[in-house]
N, C-alpha and C. Protein backbone atom coordinates (compact mmCIF):
# COMPACT_ATOMS: atom_id res chain seq x y z
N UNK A 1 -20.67 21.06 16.87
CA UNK A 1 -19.75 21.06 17.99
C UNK A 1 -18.45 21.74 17.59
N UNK A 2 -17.99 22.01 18.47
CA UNK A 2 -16.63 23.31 18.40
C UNK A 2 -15.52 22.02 18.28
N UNK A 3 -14.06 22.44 18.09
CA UNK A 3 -13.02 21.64 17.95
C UNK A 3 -12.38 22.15 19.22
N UNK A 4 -12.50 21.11 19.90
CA UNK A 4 -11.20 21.48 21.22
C UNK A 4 -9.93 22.09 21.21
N UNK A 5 -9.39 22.54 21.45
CA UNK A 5 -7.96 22.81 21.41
C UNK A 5 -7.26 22.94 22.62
N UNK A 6 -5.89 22.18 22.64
CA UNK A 6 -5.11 22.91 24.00
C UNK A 6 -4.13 23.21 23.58
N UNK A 7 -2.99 23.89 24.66
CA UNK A 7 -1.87 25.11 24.52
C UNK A 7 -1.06 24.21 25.01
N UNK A 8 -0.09 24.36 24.95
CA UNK A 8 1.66 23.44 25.30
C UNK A 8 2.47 24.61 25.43
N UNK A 9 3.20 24.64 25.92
CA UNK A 9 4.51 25.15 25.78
C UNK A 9 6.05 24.46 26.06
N UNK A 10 7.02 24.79 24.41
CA UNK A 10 8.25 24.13 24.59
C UNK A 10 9.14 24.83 24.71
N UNK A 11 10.16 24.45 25.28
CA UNK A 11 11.21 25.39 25.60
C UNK A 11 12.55 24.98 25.19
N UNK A 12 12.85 25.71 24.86
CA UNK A 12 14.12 25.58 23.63
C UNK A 12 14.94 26.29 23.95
N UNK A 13 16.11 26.16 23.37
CA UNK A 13 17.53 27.40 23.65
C UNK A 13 17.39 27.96 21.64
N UNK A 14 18.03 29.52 22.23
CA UNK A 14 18.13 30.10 20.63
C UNK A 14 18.33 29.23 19.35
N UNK A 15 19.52 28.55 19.40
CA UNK A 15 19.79 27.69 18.37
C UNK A 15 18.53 27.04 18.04
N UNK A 16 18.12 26.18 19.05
CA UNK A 16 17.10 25.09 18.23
C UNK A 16 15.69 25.83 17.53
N UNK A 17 15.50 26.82 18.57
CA UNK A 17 14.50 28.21 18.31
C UNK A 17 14.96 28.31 16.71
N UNK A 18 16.04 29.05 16.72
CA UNK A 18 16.36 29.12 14.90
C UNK A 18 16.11 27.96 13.94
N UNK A 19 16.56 27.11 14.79
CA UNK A 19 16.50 25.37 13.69
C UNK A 19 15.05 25.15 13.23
N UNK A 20 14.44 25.21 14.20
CA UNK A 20 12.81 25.40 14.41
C UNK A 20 12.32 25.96 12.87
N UNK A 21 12.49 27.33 13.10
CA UNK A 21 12.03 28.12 12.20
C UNK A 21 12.39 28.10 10.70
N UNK A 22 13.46 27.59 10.72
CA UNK A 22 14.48 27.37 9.22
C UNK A 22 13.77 26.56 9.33
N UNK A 23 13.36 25.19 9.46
CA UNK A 23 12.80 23.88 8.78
C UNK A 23 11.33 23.90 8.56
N UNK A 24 10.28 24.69 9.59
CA UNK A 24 9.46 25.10 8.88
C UNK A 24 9.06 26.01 7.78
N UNK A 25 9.95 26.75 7.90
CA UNK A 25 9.97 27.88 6.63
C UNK A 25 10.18 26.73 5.37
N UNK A 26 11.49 25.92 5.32
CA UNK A 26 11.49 24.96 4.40
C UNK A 26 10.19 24.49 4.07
N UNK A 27 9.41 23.98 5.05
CA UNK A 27 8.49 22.97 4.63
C UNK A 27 7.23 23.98 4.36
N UNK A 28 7.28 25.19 4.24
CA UNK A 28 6.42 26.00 4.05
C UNK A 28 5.10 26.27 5.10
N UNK A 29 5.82 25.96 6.24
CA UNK A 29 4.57 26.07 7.01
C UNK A 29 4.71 26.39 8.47
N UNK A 30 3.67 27.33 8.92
CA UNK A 30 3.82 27.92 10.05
C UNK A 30 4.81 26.80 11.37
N UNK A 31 5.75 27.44 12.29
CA UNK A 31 5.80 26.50 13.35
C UNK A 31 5.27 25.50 14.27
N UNK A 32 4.00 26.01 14.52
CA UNK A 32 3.48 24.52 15.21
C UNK A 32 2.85 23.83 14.14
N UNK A 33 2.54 24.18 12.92
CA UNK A 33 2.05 23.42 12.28
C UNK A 33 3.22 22.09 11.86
N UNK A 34 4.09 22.56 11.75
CA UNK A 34 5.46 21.73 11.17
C UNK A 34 5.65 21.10 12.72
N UNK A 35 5.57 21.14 13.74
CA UNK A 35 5.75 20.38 14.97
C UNK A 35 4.81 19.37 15.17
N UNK A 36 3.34 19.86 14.73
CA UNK A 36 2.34 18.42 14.65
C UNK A 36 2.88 18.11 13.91
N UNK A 37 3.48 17.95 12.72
CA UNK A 37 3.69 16.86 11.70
C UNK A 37 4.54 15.92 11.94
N UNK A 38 5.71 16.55 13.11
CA UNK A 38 7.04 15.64 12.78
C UNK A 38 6.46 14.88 14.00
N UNK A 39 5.27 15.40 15.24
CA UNK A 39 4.99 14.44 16.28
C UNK A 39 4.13 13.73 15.31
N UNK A 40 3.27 13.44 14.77
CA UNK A 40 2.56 12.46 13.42
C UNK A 40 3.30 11.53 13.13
N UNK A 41 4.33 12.53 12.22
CA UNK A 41 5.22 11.68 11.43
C UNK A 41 6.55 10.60 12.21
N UNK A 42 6.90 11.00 13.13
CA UNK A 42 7.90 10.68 14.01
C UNK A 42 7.42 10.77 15.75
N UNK A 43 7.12 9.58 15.98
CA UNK A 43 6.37 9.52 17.32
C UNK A 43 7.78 9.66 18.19
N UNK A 44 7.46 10.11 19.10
CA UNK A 44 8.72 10.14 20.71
C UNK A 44 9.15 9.25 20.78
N UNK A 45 9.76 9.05 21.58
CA UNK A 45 10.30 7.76 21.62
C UNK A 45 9.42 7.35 23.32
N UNK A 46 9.06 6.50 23.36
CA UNK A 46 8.86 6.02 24.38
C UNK A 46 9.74 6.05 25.94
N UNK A 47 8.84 6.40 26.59
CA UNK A 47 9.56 6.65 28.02
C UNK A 47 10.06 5.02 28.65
N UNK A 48 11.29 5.26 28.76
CA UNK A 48 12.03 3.98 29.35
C UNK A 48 11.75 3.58 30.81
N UNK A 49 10.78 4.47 31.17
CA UNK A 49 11.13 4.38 33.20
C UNK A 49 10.35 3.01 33.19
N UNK A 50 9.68 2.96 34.42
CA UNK A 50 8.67 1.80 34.56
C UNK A 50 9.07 0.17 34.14
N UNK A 51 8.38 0.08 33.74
CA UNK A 51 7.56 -1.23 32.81
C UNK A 51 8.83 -1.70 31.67
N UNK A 52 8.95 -1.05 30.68
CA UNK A 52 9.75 -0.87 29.91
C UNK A 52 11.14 -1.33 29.60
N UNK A 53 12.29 -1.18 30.64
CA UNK A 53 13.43 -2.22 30.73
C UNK A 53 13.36 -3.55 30.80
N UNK A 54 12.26 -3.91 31.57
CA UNK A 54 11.49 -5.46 31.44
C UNK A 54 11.44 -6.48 30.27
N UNK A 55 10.52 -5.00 29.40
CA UNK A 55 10.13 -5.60 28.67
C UNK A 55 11.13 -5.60 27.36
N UNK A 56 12.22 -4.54 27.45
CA UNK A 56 13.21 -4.56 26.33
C UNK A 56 14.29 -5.54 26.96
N UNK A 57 14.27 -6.00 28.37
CA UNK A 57 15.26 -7.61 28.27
C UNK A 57 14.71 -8.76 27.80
N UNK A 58 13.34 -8.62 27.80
CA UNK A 58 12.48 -9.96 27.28
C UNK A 58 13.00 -9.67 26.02
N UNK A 59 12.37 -9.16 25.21
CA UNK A 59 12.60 -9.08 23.58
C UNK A 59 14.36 -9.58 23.01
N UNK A 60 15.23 -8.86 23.85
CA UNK A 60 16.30 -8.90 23.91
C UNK A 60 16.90 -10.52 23.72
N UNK A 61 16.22 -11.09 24.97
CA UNK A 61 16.85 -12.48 25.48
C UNK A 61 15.93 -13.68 24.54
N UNK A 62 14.74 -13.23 24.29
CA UNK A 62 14.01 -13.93 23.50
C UNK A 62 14.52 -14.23 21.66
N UNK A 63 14.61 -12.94 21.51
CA UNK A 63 15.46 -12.43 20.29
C UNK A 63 16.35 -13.50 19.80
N UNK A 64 17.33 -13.14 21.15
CA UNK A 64 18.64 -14.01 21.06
C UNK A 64 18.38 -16.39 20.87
N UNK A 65 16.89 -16.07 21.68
CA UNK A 65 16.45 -17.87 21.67
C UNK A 65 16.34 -17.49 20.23
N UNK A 66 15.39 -16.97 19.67
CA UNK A 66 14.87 -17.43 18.42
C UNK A 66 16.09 -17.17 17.40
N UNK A 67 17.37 -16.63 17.56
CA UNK A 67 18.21 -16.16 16.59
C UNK A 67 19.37 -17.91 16.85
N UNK A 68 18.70 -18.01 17.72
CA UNK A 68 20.13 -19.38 17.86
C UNK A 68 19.13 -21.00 17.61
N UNK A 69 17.95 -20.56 17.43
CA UNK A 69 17.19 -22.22 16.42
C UNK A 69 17.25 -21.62 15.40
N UNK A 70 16.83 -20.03 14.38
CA UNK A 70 17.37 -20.15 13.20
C UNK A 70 18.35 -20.21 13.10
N UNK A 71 19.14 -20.00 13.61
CA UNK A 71 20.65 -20.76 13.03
C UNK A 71 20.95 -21.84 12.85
N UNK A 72 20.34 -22.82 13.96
CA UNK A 72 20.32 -24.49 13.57
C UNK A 72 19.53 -24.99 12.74
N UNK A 73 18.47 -24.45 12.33
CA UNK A 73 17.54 -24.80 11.10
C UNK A 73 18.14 -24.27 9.71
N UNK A 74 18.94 -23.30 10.04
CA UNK A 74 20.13 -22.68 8.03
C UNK A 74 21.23 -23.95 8.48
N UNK A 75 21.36 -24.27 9.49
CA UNK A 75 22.45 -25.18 9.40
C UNK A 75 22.16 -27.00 9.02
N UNK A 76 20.95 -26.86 9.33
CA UNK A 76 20.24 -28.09 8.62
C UNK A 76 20.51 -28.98 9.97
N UNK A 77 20.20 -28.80 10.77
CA UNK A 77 20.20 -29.25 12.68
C UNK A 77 18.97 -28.57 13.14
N UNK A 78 17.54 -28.65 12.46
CA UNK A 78 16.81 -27.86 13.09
C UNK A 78 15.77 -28.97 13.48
N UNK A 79 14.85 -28.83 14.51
CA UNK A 79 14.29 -30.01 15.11
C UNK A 79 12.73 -29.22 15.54
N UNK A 80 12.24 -29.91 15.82
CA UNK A 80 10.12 -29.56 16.20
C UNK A 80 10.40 -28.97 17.58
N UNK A 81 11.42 -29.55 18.23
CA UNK A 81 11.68 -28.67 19.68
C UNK A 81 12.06 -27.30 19.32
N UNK A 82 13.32 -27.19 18.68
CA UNK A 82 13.29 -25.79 18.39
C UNK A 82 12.01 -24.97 17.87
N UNK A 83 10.86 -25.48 16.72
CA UNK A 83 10.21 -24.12 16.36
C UNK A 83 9.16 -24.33 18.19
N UNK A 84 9.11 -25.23 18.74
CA UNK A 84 8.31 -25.40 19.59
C UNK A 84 8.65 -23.81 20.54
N UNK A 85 10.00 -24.00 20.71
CA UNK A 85 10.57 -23.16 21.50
C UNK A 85 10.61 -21.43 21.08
N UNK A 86 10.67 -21.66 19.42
CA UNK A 86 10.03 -20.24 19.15
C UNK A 86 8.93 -19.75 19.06
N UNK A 87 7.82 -20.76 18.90
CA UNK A 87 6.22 -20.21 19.63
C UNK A 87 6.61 -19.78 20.72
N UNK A 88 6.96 -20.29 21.80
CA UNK A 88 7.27 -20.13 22.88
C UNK A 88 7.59 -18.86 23.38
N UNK A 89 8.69 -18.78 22.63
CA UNK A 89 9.20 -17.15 22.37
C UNK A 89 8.56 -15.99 22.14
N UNK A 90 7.48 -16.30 21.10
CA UNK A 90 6.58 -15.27 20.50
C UNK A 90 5.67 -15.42 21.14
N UNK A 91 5.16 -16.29 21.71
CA UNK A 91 3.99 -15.90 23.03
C UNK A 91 4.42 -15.30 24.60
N UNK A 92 5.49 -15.32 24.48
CA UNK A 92 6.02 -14.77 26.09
C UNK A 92 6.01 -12.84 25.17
N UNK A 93 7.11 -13.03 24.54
CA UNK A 93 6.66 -11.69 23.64
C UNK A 93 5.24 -10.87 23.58
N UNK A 94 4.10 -11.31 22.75
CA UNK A 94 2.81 -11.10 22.35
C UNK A 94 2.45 -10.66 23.46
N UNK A 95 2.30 -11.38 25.05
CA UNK A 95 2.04 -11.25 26.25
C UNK A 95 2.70 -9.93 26.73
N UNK A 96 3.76 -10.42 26.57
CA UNK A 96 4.28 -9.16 27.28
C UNK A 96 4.40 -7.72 26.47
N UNK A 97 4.01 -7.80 25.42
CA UNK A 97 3.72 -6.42 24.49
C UNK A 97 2.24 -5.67 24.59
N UNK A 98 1.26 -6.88 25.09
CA UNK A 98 -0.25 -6.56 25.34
C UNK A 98 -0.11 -5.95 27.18
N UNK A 99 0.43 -6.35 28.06
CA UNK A 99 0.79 -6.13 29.14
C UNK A 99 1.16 -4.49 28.80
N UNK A 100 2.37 -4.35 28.57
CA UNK A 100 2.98 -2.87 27.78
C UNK A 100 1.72 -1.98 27.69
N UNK A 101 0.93 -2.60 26.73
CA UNK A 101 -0.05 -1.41 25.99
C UNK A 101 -1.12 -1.20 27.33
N UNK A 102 -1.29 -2.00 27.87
CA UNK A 102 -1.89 -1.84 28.95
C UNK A 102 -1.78 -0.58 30.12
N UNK A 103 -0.53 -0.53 30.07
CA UNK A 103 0.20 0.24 30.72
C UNK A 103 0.12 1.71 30.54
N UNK A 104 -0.44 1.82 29.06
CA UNK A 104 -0.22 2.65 28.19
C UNK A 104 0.47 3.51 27.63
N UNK A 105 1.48 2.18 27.17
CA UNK A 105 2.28 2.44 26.07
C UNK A 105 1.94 2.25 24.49
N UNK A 106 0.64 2.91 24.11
CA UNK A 106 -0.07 2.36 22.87
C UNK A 106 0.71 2.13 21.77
N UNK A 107 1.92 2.70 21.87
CA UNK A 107 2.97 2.35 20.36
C UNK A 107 3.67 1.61 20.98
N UNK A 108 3.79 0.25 22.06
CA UNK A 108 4.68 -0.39 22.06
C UNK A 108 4.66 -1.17 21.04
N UNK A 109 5.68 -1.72 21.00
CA UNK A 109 6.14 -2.68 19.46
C UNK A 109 5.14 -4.59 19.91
């Protein structure tokens, strides 16, 4: 069987065009070859529209529960309600990160 291939095109202004070319030349290797690598090596960043603000206030607000029982547990005030409440945390999380991928956001966190 043959290897598929498809065509892209990016569009750039001169400068980055030059930047482009200087850093692959560095890395010794043709331009798109050095562009698969850094998409490999350095994934996009994820598109914020949709789904996504949702799910970065959950993490956010959840974050903040589980950052204020470890603090009462280093403070030696920590209680079975609190870790109760950080399962809690990490399953509203887990859920809502499998939800995400669903979506298909396969590198959500």
């Amino acid at each position: 069987m043959g290897k598929q291939t498809h065509r892209t095109c990016v569009r750039m202004s001169v400068e980055e065009y030059s930047r482009l070319m200087e850093r692959s030349k560095a890395a010794g290797l043709p331009a798109n070859a050095w562009l698969m690598e850094q998409l490999t090596d350095n994934r996009p960043i994820i598109s914020r529209d949709g789904v996504m603000p949702d799910f970065l206030r959950l993490l956010n607000q959840r974050g903040r529960e589980i950052n204020t029982v470890a603090r009462a547990f280093n403070s030696g005030y920590g209680t079975a309600e609190g870790l109760r409440q950080v399962l809690r945390c990490l399953k509203d999380i887990a859920q809502a990160a499998y939800e995400i991928r669903k979506e298909g956001f396969t590198h959500a966190p």
